[in-house]
C-alpha atoms as a PDB file:
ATOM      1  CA  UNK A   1      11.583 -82.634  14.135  1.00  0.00           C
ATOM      2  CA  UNK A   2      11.911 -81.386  17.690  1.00  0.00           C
ATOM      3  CA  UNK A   3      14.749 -84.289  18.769  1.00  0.00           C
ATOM      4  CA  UNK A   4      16.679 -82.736  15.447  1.00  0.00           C
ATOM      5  CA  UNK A   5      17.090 -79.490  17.129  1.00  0.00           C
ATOM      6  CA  UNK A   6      17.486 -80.871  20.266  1.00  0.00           C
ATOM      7  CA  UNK A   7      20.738 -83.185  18.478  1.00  0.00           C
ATOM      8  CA  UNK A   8      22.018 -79.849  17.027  1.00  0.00           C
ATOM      9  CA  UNK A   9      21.783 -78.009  19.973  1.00  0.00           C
ATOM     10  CA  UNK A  10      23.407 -80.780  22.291  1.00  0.00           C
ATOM     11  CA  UNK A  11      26.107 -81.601  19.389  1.00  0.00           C
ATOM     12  CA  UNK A  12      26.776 -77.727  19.269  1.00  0.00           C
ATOM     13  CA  UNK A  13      27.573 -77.751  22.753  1.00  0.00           C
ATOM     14  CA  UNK A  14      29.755 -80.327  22.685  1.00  0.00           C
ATOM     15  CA  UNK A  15      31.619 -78.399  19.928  1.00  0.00           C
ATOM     16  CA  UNK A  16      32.072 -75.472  21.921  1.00  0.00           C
ATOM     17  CA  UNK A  17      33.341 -77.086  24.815  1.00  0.00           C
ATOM     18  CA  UNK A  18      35.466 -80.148  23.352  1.00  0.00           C
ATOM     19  CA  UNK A  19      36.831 -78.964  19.710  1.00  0.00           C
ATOM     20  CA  UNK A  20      39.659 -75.705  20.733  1.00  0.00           C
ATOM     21  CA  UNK A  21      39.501 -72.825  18.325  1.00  0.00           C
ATOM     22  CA  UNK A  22      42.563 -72.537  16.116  1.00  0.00           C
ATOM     23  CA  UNK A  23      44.617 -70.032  17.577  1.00  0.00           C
ATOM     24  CA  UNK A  24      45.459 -66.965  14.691  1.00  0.00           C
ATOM     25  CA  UNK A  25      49.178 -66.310  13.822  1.00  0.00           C
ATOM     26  CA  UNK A  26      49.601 -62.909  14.561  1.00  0.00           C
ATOM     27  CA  UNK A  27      52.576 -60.673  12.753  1.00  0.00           C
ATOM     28  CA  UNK A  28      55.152 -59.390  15.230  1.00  0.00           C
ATOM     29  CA  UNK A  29      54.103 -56.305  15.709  1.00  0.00           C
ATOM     30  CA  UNK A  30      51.479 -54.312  17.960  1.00  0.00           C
ATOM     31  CA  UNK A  31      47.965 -54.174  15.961  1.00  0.00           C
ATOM     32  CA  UNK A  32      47.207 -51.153  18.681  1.00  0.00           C
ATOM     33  CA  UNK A  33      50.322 -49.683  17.815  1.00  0.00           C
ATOM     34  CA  UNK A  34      50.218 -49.686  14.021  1.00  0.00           C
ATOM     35  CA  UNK A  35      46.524 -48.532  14.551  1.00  0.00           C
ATOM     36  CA  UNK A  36      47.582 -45.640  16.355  1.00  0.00           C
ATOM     37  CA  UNK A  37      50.453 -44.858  13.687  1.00  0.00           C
ATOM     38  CA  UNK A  38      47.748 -44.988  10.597  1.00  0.00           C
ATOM     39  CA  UNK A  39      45.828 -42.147  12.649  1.00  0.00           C
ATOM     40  CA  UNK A  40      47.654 -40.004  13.748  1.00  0.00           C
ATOM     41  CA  UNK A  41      46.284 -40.123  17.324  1.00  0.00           C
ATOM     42  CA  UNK A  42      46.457 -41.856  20.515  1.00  0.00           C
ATOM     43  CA  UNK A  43      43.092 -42.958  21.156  1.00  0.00           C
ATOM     44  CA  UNK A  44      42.852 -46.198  18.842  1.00  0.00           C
ATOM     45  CA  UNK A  45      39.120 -46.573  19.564  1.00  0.00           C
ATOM     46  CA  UNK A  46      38.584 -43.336  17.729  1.00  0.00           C
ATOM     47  CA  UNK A  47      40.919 -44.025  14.923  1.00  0.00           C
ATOM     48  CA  UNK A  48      38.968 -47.492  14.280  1.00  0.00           C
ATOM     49  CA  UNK A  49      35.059 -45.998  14.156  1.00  0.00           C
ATOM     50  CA  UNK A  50      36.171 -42.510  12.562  1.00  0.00           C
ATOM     51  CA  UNK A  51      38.931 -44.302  10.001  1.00  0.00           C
ATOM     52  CA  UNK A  52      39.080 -48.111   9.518  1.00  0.00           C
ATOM     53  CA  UNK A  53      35.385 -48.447   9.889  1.00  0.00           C
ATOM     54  CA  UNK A  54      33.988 -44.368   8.863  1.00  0.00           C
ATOM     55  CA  UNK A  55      31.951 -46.386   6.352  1.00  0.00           C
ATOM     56  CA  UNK A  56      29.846 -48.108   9.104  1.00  0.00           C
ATOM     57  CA  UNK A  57      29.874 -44.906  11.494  1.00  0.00           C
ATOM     58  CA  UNK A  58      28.654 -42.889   8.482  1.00  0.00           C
ATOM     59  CA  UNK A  59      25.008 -45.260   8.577  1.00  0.00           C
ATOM     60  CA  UNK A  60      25.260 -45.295  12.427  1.00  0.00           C
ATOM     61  CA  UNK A  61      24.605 -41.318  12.571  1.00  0.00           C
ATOM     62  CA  UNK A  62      21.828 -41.895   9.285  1.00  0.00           C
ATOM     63  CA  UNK A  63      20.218 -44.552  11.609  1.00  0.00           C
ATOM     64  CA  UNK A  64      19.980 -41.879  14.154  1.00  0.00           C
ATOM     65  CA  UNK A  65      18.665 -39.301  11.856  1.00  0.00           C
ATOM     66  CA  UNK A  66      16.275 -41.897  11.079  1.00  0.00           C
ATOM     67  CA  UNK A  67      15.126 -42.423  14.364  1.00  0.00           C
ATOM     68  CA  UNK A  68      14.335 -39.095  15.498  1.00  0.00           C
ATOM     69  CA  UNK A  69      12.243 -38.728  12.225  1.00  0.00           C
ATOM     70  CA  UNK A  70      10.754 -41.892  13.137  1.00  0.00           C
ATOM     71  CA  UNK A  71       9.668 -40.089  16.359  1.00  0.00           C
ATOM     72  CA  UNK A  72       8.760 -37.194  14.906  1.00  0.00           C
ATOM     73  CA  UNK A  73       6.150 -39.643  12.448  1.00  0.00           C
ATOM     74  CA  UNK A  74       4.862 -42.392  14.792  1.00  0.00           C
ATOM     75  CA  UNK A  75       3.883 -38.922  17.670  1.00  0.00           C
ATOM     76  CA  UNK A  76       2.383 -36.514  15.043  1.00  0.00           C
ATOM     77  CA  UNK A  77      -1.234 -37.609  14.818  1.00  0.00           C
ATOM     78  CA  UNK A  78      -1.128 -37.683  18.782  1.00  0.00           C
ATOM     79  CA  UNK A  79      -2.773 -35.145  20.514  1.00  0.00           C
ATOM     80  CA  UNK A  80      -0.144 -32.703  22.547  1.00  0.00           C
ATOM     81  CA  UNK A  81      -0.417 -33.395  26.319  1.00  0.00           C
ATOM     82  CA  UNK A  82      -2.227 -31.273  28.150  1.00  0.00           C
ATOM     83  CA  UNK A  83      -0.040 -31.929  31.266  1.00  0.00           C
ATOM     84  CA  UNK A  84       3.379 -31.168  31.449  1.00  0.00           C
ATOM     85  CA  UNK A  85       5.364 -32.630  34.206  1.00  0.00           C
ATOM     86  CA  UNK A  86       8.570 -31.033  35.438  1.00  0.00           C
ATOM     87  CA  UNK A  87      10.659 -30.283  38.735  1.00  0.00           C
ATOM     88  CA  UNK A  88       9.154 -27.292  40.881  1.00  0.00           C
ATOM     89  CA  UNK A  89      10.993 -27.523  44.186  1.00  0.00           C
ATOM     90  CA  UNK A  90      14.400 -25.701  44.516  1.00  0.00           C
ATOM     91  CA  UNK A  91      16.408 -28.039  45.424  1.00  0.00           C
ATOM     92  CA  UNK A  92      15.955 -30.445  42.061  1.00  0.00           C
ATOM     93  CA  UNK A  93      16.107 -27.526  40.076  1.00  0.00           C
ATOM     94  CA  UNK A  94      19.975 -26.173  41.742  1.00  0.00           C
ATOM     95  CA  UNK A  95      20.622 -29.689  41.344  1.00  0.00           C
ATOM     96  CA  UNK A  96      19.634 -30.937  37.738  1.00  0.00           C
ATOM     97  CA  UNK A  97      21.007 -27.580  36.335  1.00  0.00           C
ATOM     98  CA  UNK A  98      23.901 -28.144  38.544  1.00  0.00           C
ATOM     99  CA  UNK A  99      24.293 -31.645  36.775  1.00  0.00           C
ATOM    100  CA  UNK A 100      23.397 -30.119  33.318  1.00  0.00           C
ATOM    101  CA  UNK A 101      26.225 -27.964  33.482  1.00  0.00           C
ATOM    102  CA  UNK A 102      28.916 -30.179  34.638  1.00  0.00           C
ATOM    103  CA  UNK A 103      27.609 -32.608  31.760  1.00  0.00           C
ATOM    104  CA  UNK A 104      27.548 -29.804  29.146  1.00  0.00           C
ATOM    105  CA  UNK A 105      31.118 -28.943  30.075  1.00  0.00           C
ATOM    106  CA  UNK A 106      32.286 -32.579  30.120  1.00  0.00           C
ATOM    107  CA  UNK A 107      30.489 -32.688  26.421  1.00  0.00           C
ATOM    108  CA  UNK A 108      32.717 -30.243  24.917  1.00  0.00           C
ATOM    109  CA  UNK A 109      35.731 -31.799  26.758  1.00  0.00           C
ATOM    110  CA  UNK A 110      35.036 -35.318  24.648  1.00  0.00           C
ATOM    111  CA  UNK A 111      34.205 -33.441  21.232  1.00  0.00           C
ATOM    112  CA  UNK A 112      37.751 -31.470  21.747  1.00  0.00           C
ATOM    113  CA  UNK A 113      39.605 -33.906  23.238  1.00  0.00           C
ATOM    114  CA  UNK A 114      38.255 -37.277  22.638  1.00  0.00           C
ATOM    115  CA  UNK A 115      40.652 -38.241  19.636  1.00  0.00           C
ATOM    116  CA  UNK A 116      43.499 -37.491  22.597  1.00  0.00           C
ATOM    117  CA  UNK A 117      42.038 -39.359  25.534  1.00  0.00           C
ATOM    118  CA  UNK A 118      39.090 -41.738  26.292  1.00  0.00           C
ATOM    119  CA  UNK A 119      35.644 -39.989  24.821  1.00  0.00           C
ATOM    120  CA  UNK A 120      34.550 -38.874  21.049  1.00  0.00           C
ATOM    121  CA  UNK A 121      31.505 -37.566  19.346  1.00  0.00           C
ATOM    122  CA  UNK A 122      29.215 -40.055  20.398  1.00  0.00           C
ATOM    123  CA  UNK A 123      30.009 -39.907  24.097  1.00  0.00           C
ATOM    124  CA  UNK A 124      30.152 -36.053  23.726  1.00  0.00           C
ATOM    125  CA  UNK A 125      26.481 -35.636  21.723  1.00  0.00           C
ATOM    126  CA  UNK A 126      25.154 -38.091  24.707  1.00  0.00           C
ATOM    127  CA  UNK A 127      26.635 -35.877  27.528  1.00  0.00           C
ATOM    128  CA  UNK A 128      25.143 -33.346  25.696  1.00  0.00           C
ATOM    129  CA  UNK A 129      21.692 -34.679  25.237  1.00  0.00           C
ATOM    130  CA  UNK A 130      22.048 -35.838  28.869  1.00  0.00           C
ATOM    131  CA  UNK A 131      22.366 -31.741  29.894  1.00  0.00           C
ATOM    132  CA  UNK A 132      19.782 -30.567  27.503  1.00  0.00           C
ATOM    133  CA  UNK A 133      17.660 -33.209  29.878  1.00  0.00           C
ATOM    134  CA  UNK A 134      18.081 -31.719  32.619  1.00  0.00           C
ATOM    135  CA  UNK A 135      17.334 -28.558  31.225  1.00  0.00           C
ATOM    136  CA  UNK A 136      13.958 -29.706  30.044  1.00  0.00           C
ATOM    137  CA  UNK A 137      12.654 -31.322  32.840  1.00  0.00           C
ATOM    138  CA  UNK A 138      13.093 -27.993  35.124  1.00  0.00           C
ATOM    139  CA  UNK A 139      12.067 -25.630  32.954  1.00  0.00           C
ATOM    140  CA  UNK A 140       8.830 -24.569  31.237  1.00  0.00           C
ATOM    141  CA  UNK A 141       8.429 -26.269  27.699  1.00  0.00           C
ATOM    142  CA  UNK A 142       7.603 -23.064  25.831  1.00  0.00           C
ATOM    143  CA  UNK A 143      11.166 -21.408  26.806  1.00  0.00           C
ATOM    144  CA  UNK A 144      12.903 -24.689  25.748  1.00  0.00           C
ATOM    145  CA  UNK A 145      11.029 -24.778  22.232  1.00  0.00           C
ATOM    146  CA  UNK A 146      11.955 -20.939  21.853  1.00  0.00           C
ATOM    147  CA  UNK A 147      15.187 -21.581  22.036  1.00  0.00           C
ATOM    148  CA  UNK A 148      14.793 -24.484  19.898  1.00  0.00           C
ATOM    149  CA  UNK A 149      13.540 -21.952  17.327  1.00  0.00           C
ATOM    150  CA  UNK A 150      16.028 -19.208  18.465  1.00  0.00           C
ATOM    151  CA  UNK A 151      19.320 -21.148  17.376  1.00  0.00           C
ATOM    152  CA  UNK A 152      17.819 -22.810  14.376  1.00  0.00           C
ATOM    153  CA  UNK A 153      18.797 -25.860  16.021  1.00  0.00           C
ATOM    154  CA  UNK A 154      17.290 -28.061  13.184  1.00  0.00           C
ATOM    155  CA  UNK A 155      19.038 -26.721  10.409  1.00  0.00           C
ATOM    156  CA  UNK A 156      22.400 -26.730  12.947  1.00  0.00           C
ATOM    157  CA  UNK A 157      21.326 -30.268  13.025  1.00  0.00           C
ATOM    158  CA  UNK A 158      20.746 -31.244   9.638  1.00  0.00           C
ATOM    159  CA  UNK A 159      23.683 -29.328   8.674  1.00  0.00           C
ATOM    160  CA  UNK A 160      26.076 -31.336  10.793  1.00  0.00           C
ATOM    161  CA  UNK A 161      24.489 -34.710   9.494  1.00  0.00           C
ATOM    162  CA  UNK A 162      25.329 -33.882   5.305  1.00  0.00           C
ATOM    163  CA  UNK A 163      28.926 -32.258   6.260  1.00  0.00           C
ATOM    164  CA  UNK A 164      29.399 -35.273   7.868  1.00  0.00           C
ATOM    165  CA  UNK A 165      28.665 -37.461   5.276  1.00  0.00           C
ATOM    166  CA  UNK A 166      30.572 -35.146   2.847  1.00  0.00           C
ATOM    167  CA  UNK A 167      33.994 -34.966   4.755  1.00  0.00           C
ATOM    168  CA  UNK A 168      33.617 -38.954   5.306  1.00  0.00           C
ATOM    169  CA  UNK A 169      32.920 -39.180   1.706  1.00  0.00           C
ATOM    170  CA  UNK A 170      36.313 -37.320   0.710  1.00  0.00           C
ATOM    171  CA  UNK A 171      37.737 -39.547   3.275  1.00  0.00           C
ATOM    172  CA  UNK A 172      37.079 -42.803   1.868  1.00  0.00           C
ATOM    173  CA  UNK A 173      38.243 -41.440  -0.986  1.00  0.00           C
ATOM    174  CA  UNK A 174      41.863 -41.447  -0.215  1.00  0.00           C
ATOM    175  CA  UNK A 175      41.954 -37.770   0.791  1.00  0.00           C
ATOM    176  CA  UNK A 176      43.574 -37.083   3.774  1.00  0.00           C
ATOM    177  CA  UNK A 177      44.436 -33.816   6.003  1.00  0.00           C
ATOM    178  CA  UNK A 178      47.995 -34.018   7.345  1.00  0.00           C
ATOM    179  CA  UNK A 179      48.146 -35.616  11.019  1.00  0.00           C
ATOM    180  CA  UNK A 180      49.876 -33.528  12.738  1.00  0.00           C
ATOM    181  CA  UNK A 181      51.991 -33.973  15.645  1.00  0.00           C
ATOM    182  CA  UNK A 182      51.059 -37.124  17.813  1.00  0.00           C
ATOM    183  CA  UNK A 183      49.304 -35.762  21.027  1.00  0.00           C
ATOM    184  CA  UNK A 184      48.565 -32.537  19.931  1.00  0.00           C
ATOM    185  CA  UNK A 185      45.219 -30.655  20.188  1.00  0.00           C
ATOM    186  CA  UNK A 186      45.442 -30.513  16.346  1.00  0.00           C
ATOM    187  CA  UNK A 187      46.332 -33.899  15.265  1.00  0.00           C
ATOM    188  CA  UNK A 188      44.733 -37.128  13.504  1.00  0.00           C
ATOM    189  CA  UNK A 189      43.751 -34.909  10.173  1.00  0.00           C
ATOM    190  CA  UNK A 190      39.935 -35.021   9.660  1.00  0.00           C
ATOM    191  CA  UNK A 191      39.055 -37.572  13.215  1.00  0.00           C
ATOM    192  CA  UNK A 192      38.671 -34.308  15.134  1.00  0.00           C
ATOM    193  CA  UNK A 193      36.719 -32.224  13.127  1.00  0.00           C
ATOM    194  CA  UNK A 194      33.909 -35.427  12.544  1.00  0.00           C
ATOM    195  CA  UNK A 195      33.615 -35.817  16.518  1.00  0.00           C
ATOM    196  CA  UNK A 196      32.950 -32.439  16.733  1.00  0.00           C
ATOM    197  CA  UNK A 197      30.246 -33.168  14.436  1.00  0.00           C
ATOM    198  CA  UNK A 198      29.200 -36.035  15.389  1.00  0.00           C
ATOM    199  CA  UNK A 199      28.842 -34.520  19.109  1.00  0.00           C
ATOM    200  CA  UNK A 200      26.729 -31.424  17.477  1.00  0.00           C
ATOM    201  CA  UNK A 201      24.223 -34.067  15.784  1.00  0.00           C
ATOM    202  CA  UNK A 202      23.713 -36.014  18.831  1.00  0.00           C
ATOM    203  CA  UNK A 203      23.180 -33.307  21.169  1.00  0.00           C
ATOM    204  CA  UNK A 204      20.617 -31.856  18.884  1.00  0.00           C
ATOM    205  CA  UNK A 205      18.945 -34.846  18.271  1.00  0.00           C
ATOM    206  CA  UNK A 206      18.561 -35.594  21.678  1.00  0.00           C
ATOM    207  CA  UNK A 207      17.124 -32.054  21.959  1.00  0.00           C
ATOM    208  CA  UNK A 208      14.361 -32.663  19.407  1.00  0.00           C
ATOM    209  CA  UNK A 209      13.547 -36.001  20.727  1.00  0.00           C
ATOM    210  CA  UNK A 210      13.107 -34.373  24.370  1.00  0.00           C
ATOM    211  CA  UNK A 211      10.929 -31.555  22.970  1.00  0.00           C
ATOM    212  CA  UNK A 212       8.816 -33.793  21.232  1.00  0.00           C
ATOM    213  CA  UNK A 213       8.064 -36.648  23.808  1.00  0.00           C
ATOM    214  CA  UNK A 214       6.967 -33.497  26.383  1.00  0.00           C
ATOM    215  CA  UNK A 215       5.037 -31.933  23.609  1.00  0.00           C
ATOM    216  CA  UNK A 216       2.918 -35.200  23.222  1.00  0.00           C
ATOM    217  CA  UNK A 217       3.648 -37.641  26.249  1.00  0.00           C
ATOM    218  CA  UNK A 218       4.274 -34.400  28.800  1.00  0.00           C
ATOM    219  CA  UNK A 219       7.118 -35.556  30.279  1.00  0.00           C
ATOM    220  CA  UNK A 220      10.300 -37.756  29.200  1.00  0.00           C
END
């Protein structure tokens, strides 16, 4: 049985590298282009994950929901740590809060922008998350769960996930908002307002991730 997979494996090397691929006839026109058209938008990327394929993108943020439950689950008969480790010189604090705020900044850039130039929700709720970090690991983890609590920033989060689904659901539908003006700040119909979401969810998800690996693991 082993020289049978050793014969497949050589004779679907040889296939690889001997037989061509039939080359695809293409139409005349641009595929970017007429991708671009359909949305409304410039960025073709975005148009693709928040249009052509919102059906996949819609599991892709349930996955994530799923996974921060998951944390939340596989850490809750753990014992919280009884050692929390975070930054205490001065100079790693100026500079992770430096950092955080140059990456909070550059996260509402992609969730406003990011159906105009390179960026989106996802990038945005990982900048985001990325700030929150730096947050975390220079301050004390009671302040950082207050204003967890605070904000309500699991309803905030939860919130975002089901008017996701909803406005993608009314998408697939057929419904559309008008696109607007190509280039403008208020263009591609519904695209913007689901990275904006999108970027909400992730950010907050990262946040209750962080909170709960320093709760029980004490640091990130």
């Amino acid at each position: 049985m082993k020289w049978i997979y050793i014969a497949a494996g050589i004779a679907l090397f040889v296939k690889m590298l001997a037989l061509p691929n039939p080359a695809p006839e293409l139409p005349d026109f641009s595929i970017v282009e007429s991708i671009v058209k359909d949305g409304g938008i410039p960025n073709a990327v975005t148009v693709i994950i928040l249009r052509n394929r919102l059906y996949d993108t819609i599991f892709e943020v349930v996955v994530f929901t799923i996974a921060i439950m998951g944390a939340y689950f596989l850490l809750a008969n753990e014992r919280p740590s009884c050692a929390i480790y975070h930054f205490t010189d001065q100079p790693s604090i100026m500079l992770a809060r430096l950092g955080a705020t140059i990456a909070a900044l550059v996260s509402i850039e992609l969730a406003i922008r990011g159906h105009l130039t390179p960026g989106g929700g996802f990038a945005a709720g990982v900048a985001g998350g990325t700030a929150i970090g730096l947050v975390a690991i220079t301050s004390s983890p009671e302040w950082m769960q207050a204003i967890y609590q605070r904000w309500h920033a699991a309803k905030w989060e939860k919130v975002s996930v089901l008017v996701f689904i909803v406005l993608a659901v009314i998408t697939l539908s057929g419904f559309e908002l008008p696109h607007g003006e190509m280039g403008r700040l208020l263009s591609g119909g519904i695209i913007p307002l689901l990275n904006i979401l999108v970027a909400i969810k992730v950010a907050l998800g990262s946040w209750a991730v962080i909170l709960v690996f320093i709760r029980y693991r004490g640091l990130l």
